[in-house]
PDB file of N, CA and C in Angstrom:
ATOM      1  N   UNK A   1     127.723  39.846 109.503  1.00  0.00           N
ATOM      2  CA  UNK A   1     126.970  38.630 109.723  1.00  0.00           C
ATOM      3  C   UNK A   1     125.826  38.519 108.734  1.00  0.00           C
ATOM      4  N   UNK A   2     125.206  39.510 108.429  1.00  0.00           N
ATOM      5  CA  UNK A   2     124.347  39.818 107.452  1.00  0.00           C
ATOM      6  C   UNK A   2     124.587  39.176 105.914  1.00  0.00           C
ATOM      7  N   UNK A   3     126.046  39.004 105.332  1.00  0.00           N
ATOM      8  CA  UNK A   3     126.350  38.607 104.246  1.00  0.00           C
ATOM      9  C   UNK A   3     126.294  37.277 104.675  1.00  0.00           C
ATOM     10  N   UNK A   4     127.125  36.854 105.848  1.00  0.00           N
ATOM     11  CA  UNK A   4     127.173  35.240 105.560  1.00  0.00           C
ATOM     12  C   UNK A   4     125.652  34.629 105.825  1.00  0.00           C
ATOM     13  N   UNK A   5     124.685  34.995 106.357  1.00  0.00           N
ATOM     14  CA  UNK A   5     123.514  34.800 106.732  1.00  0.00           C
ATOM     15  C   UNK A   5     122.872  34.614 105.183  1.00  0.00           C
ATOM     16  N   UNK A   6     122.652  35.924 104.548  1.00  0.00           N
ATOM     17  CA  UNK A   6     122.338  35.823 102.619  1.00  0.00           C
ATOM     18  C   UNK A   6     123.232  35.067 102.085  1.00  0.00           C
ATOM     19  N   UNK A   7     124.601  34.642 102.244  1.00  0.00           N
ATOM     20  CA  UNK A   7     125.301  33.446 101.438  1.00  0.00           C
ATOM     21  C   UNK A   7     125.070  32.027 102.229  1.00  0.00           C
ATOM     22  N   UNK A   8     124.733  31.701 102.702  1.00  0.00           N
ATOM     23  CA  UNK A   8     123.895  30.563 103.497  1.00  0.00           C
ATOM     24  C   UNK A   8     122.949  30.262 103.841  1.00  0.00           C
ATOM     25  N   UNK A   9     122.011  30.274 102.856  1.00  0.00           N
ATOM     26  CA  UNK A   9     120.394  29.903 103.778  1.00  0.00           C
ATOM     27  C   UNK A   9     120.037  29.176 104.374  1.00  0.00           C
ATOM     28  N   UNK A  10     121.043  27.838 104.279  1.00  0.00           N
ATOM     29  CA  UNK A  10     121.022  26.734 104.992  1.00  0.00           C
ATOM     30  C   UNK A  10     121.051  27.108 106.490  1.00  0.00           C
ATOM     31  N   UNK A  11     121.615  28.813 106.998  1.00  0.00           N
ATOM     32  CA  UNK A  11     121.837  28.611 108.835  1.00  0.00           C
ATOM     33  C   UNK A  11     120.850  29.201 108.795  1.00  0.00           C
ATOM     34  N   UNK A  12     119.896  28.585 109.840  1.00  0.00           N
ATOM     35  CA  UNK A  12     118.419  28.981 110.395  1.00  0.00           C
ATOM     36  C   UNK A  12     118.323  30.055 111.836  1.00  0.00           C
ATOM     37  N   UNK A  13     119.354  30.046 112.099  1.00  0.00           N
ATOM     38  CA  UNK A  13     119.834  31.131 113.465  1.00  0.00           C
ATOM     39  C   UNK A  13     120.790  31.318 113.723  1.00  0.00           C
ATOM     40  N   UNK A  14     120.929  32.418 114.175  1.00  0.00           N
ATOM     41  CA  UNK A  14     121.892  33.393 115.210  1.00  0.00           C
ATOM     42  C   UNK A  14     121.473  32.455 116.657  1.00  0.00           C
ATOM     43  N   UNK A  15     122.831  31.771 117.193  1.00  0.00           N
ATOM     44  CA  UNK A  15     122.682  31.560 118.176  1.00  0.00           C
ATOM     45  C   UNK A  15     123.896  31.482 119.465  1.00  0.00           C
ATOM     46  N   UNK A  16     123.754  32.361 120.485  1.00  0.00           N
ATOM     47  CA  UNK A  16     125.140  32.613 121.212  1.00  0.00           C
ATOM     48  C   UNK A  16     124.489  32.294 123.010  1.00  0.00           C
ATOM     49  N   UNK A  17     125.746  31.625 123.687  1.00  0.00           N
ATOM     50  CA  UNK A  17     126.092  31.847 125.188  1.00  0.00           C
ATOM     51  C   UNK A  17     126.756  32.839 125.313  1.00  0.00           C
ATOM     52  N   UNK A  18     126.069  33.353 126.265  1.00  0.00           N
ATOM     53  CA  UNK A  18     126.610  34.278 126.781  1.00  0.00           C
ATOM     54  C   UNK A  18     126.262  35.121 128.186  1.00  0.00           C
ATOM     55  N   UNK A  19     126.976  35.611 129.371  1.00  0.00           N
ATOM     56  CA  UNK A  19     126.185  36.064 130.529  1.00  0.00           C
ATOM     57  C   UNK A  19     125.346  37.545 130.380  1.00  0.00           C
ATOM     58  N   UNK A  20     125.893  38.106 129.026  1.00  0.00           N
ATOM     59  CA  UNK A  20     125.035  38.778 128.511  1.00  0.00           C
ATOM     60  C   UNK A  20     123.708  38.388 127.976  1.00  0.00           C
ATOM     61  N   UNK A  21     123.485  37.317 127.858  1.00  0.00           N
ATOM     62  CA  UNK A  21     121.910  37.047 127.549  1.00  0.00           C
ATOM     63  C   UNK A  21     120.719  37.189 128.980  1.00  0.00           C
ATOM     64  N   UNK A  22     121.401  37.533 130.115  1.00  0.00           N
ATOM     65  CA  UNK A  22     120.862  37.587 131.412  1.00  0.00           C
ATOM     66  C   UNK A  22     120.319  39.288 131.372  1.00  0.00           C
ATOM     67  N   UNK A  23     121.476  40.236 130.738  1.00  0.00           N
ATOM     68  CA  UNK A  23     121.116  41.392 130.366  1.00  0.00           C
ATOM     69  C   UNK A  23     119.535  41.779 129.701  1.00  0.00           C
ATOM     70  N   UNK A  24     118.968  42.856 129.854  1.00  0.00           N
ATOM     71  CA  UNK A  24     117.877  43.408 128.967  1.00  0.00           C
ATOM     72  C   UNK A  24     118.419  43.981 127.868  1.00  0.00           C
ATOM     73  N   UNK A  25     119.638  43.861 127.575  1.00  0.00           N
ATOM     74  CA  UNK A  25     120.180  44.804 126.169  1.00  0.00           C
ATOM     75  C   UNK A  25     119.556  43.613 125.161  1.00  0.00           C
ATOM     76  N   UNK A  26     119.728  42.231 125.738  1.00  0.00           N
ATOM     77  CA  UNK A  26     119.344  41.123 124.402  1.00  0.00           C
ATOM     78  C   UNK A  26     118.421  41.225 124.331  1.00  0.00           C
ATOM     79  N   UNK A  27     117.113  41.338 125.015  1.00  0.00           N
ATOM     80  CA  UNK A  27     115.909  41.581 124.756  1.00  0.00           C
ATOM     81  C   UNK A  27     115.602  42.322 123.586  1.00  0.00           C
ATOM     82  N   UNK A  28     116.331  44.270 123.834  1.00  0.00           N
ATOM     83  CA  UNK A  28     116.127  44.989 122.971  1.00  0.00           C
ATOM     84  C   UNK A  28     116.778  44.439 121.272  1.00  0.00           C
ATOM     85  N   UNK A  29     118.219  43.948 121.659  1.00  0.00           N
ATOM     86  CA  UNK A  29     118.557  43.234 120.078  1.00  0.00           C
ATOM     87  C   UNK A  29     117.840  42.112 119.412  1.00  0.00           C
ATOM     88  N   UNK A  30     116.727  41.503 120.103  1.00  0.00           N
ATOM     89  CA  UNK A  30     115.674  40.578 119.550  1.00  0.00           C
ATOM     90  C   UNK A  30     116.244  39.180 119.776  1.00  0.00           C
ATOM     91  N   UNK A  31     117.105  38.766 120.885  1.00  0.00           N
ATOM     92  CA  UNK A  31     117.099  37.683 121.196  1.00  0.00           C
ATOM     93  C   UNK A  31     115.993  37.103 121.801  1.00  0.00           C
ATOM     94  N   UNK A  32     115.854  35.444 121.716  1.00  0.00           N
ATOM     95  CA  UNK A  32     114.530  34.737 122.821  1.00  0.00           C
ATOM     96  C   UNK A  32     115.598  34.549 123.639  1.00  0.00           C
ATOM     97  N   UNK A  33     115.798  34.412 124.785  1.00  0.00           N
ATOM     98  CA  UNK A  33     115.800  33.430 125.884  1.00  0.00           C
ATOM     99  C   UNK A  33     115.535  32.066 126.004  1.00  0.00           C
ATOM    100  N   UNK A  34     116.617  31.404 126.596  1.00  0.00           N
ATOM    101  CA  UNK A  34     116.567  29.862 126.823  1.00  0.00           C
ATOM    102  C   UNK A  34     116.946  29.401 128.149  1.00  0.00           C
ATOM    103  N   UNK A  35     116.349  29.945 128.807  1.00  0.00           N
ATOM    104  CA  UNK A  35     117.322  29.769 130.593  1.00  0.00           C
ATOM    105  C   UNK A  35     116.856  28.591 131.190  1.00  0.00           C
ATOM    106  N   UNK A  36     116.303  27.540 130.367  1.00  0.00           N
ATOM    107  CA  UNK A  36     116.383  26.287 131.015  1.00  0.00           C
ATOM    108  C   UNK A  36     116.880  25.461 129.932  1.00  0.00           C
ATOM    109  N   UNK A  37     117.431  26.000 128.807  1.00  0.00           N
ATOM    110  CA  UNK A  37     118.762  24.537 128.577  1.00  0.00           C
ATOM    111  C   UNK A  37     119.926  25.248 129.081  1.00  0.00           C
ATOM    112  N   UNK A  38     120.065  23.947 129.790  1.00  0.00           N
ATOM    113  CA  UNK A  38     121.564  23.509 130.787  1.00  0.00           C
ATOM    114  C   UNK A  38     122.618  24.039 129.360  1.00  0.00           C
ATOM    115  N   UNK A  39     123.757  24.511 130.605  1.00  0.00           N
ATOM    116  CA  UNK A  39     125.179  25.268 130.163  1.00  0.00           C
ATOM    117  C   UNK A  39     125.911  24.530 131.003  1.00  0.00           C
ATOM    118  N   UNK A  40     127.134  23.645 129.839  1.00  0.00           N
ATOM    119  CA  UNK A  40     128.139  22.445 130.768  1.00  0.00           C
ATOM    120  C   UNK A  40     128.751  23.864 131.804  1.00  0.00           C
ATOM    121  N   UNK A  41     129.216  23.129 132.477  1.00  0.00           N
ATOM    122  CA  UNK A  41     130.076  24.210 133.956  1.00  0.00           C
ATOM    123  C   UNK A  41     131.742  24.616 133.597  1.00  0.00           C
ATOM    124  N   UNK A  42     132.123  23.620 132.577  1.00  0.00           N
ATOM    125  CA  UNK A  42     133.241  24.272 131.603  1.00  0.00           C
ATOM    126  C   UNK A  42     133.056  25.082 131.032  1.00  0.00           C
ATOM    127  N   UNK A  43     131.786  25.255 130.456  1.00  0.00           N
ATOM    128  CA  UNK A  43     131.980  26.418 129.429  1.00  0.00           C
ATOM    129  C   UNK A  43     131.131  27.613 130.176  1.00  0.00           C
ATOM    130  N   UNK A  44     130.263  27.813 131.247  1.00  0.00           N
ATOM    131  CA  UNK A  44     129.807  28.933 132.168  1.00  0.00           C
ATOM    132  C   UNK A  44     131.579  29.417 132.894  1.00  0.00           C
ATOM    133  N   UNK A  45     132.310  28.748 133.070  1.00  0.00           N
ATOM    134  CA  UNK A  45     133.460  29.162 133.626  1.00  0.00           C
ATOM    135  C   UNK A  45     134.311  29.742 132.892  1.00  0.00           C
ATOM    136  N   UNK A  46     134.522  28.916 131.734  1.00  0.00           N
ATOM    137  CA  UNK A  46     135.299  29.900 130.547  1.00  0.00           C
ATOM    138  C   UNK A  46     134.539  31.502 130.619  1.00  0.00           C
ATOM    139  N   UNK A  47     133.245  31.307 130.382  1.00  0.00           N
ATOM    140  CA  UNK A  47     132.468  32.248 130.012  1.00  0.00           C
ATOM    141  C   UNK A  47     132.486  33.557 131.230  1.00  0.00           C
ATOM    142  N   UNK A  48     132.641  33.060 132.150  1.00  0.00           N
ATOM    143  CA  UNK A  48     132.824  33.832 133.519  1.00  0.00           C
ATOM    144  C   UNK A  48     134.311  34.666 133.672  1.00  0.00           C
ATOM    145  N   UNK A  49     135.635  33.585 133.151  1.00  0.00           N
ATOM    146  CA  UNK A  49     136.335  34.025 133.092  1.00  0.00           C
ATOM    147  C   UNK A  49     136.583  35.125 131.784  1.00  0.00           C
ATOM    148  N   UNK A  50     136.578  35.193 130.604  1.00  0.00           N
ATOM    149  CA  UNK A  50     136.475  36.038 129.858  1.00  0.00           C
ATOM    150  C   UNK A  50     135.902  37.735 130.304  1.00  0.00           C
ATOM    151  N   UNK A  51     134.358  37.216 131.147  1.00  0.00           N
ATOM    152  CA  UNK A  51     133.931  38.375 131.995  1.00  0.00           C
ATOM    153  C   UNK A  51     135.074  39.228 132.569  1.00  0.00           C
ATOM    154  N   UNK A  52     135.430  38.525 133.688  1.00  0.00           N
ATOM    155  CA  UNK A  52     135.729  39.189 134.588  1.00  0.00           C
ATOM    156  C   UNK A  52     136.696  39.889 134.252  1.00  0.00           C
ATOM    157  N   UNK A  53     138.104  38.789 132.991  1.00  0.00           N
ATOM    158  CA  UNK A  53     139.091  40.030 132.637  1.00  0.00           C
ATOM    159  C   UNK A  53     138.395  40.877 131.720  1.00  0.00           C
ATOM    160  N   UNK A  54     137.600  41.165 131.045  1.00  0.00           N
ATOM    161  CA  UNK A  54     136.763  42.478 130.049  1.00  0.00           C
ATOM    162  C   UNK A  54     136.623  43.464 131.371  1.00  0.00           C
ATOM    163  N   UNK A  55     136.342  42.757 132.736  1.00  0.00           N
ATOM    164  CA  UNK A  55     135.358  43.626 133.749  1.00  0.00           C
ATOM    165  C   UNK A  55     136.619  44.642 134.774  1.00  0.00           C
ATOM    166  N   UNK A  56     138.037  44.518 134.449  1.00  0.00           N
ATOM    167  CA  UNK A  56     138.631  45.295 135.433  1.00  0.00           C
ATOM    168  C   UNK A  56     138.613  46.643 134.919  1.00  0.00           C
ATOM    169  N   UNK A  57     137.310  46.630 134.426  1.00  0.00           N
ATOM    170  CA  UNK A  57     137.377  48.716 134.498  1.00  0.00           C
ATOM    171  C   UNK A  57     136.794  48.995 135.906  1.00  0.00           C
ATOM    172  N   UNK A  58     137.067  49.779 136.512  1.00  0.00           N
ATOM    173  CA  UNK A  58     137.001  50.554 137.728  1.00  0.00           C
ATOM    174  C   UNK A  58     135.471  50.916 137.897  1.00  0.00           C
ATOM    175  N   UNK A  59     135.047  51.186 136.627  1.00  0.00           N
ATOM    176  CA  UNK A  59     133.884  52.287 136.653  1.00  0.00           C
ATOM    177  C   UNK A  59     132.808  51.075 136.270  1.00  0.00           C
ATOM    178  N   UNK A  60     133.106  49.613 135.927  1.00  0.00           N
ATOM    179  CA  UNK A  60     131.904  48.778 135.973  1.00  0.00           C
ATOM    180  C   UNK A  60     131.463  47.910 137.491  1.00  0.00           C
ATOM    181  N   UNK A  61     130.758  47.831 138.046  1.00  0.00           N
ATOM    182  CA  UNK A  61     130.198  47.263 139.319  1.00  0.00           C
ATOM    183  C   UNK A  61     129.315  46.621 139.091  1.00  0.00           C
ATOM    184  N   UNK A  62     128.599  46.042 138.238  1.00  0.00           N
ATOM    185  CA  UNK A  62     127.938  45.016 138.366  1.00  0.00           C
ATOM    186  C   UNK A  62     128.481  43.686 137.830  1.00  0.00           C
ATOM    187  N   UNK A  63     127.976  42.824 139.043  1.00  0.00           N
ATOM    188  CA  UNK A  63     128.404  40.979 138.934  1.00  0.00           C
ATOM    189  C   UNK A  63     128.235  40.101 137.829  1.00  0.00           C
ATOM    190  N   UNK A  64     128.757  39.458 137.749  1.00  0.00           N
ATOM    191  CA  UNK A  64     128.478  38.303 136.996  1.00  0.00           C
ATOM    192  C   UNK A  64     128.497  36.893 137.248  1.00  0.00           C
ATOM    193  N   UNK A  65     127.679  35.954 137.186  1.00  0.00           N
ATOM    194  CA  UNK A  65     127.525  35.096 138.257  1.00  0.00           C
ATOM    195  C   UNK A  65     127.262  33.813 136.853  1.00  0.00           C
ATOM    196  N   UNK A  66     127.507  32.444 137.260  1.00  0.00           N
ATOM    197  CA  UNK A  66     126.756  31.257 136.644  1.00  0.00           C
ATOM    198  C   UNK A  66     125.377  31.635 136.335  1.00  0.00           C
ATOM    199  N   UNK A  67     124.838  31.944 136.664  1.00  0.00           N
ATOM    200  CA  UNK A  67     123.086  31.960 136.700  1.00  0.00           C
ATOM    201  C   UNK A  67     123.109  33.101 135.493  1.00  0.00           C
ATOM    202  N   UNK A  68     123.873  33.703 135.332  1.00  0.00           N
ATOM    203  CA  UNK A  68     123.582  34.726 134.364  1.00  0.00           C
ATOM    204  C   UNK A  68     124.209  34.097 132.725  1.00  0.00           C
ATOM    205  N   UNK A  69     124.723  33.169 132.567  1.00  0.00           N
ATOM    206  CA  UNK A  69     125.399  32.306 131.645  1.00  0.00           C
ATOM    207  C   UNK A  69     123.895  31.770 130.937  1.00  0.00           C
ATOM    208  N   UNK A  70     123.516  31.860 130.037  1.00  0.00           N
ATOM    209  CA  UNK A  70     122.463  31.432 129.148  1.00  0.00           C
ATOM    210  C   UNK A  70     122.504  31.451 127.740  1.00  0.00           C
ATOM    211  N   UNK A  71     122.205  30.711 126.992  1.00  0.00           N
ATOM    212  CA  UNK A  71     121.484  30.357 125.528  1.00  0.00           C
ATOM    213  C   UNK A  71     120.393  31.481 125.138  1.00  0.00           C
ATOM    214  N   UNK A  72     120.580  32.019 124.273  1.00  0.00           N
ATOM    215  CA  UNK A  72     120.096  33.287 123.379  1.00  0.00           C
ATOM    216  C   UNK A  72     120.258  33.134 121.655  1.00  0.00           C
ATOM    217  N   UNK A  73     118.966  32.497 121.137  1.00  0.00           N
ATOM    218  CA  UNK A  73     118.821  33.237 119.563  1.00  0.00           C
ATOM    219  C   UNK A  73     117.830  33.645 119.076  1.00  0.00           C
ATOM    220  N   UNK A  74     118.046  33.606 117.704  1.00  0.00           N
ATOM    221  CA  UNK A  74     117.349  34.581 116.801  1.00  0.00           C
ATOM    222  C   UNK A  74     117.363  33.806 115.491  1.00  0.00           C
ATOM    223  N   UNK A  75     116.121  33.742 114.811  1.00  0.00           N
ATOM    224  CA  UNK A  75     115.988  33.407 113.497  1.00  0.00           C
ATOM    225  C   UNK A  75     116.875  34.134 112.679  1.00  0.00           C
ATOM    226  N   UNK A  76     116.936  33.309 111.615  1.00  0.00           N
ATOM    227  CA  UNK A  76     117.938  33.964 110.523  1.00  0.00           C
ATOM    228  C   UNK A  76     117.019  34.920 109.633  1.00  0.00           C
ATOM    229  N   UNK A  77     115.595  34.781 109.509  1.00  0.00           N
ATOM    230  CA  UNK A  77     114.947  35.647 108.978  1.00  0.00           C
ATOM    231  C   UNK A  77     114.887  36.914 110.065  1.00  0.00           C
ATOM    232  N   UNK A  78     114.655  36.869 111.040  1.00  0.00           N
ATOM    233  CA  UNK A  78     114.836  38.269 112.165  1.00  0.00           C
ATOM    234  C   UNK A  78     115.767  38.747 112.124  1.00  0.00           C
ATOM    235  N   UNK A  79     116.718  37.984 112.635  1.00  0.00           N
ATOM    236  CA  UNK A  79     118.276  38.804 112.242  1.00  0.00           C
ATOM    237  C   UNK A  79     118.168  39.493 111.116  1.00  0.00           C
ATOM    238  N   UNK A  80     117.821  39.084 109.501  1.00  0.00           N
ATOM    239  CA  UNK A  80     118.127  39.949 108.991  1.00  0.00           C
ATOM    240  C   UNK A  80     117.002  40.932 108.739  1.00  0.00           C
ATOM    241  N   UNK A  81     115.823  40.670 109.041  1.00  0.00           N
ATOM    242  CA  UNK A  81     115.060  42.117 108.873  1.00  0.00           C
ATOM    243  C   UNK A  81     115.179  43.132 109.569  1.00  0.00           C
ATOM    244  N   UNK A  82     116.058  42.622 110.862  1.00  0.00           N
ATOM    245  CA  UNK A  82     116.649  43.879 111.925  1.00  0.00           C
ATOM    246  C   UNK A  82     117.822  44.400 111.402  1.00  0.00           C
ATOM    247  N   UNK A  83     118.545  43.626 110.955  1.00  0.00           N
ATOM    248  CA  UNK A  83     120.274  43.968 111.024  1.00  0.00           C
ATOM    249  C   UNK A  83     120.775  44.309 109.334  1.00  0.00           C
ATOM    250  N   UNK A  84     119.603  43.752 108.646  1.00  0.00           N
ATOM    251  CA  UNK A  84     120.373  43.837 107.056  1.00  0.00           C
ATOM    252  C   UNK A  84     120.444  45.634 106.619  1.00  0.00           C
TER     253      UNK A  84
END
């Protein structure tokens, strides 16, 4: 991501949905948080469904719910002073 980021200066962010943005792992990778722009209910459901089949390992137990479906980025200058 790092190359196409330096061959494009034109993209100003890293920006992803995901119910992982509800996680503290994004915190530590330097995402902001956006948990009040609205996520259509098509795409929290896609997003839910993808979950759940990743989630039939035995040994994971924690939920995943709509509420955990959120908007998460990152400047394109952060991204790369973290990631280059």
């Amino acid at each position: 991501m790092t190359e196409i980021l330096k061959e494009r200066p034109h993209i100003k962010a890293v920006i992803g949905v995901s119910w992982m943005m509800s996680r503290d792992i994004t915190d530590r990778l330097g995402f902001e948080k956006f948990p009040d722009i609205p996520i259509e209910e098509e795409q929290k459901t896609s997003i839910l469904g993808m979950a759940s089949q990743a989630r039939q390992d035995k040994d994971y137990h924690k939920g995943v719910s709509k509420e955990d479906v959120m908007l998460g980025a990152m400047s394109q200058d952060q991204f790369l002073e973290r990631y280059e």
